[in-house]
C-alpha atoms as a PDB file:
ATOM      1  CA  UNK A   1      16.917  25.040   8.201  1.00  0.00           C
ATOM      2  CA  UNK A   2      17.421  21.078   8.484  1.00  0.00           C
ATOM      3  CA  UNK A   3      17.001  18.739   5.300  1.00  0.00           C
ATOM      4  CA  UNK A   4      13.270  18.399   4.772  1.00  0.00           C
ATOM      5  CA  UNK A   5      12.446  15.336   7.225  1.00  0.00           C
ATOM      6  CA  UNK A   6      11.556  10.864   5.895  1.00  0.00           C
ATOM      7  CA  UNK A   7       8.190   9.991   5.841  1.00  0.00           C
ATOM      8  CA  UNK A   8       7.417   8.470   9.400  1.00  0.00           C
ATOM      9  CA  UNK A   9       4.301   7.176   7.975  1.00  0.00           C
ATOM     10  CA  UNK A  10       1.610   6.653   5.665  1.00  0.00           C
ATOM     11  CA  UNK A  11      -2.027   5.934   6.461  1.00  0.00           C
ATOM     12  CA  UNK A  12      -5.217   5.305   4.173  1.00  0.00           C
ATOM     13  CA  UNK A  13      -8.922   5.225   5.109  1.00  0.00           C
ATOM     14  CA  UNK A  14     -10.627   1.444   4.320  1.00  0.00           C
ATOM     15  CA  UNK A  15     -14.352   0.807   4.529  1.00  0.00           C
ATOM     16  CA  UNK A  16     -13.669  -2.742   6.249  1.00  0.00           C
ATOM     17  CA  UNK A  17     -10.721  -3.306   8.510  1.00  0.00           C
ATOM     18  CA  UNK A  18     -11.457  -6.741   8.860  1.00  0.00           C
ATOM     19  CA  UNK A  19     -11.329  -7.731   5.482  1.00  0.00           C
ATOM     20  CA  UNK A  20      -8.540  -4.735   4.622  1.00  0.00           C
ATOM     21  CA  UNK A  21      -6.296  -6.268   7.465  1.00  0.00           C
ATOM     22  CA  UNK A  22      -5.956  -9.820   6.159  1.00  0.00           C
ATOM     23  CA  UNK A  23      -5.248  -8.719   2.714  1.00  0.00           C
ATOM     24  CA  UNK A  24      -2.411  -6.183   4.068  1.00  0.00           C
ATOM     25  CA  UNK A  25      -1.034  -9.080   6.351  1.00  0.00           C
ATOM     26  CA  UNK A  26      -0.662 -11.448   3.224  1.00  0.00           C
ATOM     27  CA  UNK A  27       0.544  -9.154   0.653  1.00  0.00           C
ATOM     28  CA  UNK A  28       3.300  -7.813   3.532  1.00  0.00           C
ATOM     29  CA  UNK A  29       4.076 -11.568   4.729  1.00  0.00           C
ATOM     30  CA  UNK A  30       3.756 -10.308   8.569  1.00  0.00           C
ATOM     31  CA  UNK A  31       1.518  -9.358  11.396  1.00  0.00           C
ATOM     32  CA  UNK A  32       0.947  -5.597  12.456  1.00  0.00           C
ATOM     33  CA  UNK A  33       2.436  -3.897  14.802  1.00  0.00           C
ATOM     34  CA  UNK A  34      -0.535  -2.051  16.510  1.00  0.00           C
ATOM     35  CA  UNK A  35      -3.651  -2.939  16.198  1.00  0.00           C
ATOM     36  CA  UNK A  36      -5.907  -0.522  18.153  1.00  0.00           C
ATOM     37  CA  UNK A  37      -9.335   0.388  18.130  1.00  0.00           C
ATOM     38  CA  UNK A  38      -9.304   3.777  19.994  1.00  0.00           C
ATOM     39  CA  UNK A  39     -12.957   5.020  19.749  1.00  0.00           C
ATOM     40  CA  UNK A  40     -13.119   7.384  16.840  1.00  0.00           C
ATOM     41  CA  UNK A  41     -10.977   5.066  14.643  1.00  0.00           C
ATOM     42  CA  UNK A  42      -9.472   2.095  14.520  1.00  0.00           C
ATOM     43  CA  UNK A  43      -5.933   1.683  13.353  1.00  0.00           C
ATOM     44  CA  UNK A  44      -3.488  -1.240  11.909  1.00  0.00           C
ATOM     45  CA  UNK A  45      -0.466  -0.821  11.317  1.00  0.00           C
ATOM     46  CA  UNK A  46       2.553  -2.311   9.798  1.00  0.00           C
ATOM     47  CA  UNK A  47       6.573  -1.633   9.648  1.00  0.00           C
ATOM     48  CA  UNK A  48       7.437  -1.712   6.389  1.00  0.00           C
ATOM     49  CA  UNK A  49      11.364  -1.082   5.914  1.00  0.00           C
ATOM     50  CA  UNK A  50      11.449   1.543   8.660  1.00  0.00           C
ATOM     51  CA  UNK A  51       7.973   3.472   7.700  1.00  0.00           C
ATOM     52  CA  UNK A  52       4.497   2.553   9.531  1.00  0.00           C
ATOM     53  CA  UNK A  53       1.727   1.873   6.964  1.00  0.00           C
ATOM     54  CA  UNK A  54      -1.921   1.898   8.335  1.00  0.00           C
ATOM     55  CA  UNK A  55      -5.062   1.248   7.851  1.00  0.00           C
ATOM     56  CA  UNK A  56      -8.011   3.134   9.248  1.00  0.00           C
ATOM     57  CA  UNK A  57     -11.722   2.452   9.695  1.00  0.00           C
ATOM     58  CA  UNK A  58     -13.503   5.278  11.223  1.00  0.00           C
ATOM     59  CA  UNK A  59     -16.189   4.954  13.529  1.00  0.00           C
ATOM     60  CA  UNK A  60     -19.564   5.601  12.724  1.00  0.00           C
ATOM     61  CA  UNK A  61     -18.297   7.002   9.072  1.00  0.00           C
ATOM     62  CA  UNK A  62     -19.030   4.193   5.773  1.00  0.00           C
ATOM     63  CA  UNK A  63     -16.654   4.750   2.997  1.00  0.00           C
ATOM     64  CA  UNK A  64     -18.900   6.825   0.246  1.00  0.00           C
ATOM     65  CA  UNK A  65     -16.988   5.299  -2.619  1.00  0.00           C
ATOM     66  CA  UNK A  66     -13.969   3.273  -3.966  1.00  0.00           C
ATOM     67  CA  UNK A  67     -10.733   5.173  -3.889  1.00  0.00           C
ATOM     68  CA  UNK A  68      -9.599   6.684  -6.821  1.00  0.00           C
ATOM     69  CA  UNK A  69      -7.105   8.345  -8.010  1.00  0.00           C
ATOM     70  CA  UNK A  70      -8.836  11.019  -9.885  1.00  0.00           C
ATOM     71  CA  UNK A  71     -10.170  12.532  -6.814  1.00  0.00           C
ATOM     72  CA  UNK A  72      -8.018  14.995  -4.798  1.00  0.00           C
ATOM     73  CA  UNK A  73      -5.803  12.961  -2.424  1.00  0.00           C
ATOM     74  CA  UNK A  74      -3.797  10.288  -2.508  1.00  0.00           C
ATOM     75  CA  UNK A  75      -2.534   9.518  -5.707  1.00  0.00           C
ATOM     76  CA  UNK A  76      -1.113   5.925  -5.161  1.00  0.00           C
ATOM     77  CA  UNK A  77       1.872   4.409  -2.621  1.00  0.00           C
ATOM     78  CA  UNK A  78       4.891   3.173  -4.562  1.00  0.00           C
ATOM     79  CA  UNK A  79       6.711   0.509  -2.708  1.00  0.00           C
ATOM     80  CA  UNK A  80      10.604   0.378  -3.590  1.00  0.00           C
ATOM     81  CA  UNK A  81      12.327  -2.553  -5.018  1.00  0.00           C
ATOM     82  CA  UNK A  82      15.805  -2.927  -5.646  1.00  0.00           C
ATOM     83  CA  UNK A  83      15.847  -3.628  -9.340  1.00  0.00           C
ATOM     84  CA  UNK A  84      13.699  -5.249 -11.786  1.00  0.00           C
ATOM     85  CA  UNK A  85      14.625  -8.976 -10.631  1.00  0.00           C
ATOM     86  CA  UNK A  86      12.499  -8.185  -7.154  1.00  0.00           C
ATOM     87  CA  UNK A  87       9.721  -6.284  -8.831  1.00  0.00           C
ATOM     88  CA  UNK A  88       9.372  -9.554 -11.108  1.00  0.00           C
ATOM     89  CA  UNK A  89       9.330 -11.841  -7.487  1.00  0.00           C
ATOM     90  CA  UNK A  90       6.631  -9.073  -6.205  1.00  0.00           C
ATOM     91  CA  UNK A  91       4.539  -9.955  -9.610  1.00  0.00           C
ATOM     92  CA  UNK A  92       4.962 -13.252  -9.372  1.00  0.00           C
ATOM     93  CA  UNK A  93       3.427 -12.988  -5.315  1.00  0.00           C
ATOM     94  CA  UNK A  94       0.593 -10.941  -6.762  1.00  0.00           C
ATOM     95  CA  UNK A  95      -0.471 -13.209  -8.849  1.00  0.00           C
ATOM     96  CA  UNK A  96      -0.308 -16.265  -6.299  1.00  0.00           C
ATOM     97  CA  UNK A  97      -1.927 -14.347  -3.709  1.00  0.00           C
ATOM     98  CA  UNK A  98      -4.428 -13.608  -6.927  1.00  0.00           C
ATOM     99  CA  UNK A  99      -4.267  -9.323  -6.104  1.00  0.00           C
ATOM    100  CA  UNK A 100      -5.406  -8.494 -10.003  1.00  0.00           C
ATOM    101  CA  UNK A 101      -2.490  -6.599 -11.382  1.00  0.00           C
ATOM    102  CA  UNK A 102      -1.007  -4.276 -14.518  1.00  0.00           C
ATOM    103  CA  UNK A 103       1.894  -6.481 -15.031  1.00  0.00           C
ATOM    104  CA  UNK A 104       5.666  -4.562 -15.469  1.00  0.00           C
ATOM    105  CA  UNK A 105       5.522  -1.481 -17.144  1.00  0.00           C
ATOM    106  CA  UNK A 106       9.236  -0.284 -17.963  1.00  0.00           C
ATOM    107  CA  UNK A 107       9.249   3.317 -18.726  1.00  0.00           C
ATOM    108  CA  UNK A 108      13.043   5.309 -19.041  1.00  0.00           C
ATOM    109  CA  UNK A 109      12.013   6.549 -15.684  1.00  0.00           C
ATOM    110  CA  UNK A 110      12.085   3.302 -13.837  1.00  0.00           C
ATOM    111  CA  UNK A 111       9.874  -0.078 -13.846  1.00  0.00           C
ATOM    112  CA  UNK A 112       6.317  -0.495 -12.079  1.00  0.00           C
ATOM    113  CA  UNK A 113       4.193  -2.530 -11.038  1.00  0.00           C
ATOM    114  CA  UNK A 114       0.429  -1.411 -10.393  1.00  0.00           C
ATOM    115  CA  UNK A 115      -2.285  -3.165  -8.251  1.00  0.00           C
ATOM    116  CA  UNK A 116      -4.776  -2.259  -5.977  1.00  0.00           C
ATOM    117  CA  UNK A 117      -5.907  -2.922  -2.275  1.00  0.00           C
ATOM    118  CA  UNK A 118      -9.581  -4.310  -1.389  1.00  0.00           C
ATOM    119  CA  UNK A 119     -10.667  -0.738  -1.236  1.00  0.00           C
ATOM    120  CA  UNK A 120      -9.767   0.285  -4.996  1.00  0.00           C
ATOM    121  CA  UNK A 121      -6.563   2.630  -3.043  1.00  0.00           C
ATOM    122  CA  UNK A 122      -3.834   2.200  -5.895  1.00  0.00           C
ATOM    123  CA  UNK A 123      -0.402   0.696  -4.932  1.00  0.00           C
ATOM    124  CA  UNK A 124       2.254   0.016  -6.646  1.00  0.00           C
ATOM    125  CA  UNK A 125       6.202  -1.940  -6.245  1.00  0.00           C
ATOM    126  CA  UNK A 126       8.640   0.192  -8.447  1.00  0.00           C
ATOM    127  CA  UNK A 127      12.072   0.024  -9.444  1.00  0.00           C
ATOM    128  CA  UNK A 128      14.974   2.076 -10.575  1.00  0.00           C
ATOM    129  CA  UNK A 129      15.858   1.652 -14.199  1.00  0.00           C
ATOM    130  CA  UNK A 130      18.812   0.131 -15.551  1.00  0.00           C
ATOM    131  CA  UNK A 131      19.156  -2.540 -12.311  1.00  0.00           C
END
């Protein structure tokens, strides 16, 4: 049996792509990749360090309710940093790009950094501990 395979990509369901894809382009610094409305959804999608993270909107279907992490599903999306130096740069982008956030939580696991997208789906930038 081969090693159990990387993550090609992640995907999360927002209620408006619109507004969703602007705040994705700013917090990632770049344009998508694909953007592609093919009838039954409608997809962006990034390249973030060698994964593809999209956002869908599906047609004819409104969101019911803000993401949460209570629900079965997706728990949250950690984005890695190096070391606690660039999760303190990614705190300090939040915060001028005005994305609400927990601040850095340092736990003997590792450091974190939570926030959340326009669609309450919880993200976070993490980081090893001791770096």
């Amino acid at each position: 049996m081969p090693d159990f395979p990387a993550i090609t990509h992640v995907a999360v369901t927002v209620s408006d792509i619109d507004k969703s894809r602007a705040w994705y382009e700013a917090l990632i610094g770049a344009k998508p990749v694909m953007d592609e409305d093919t009838g039954p959804f409608h997809h962006v999608v990034w390249m973030v360090n060698g994964t593809l993270l999209g956002i869908h909107q599906h047609a004819g279907k409104k969101v019911s309710k803000p993401a949460s992490e209570y629900d079965a599903g997706l728990d949250h999306i950690a984005f890695a940093c190096a070391n606690r130096a660039e999760l303190e740069a990614w705190e300090k982008k939040l915060n001028e790009l005005g994305v609400k956030n927990g601040g850095i939580v340092d736990a003997p696991y590792g450091s974190g950094l939570s926030f959340r997208d326009p669609d309450n789906i919880p993200l976070e930038f993490f980081a090893p501990p001791g770096r």
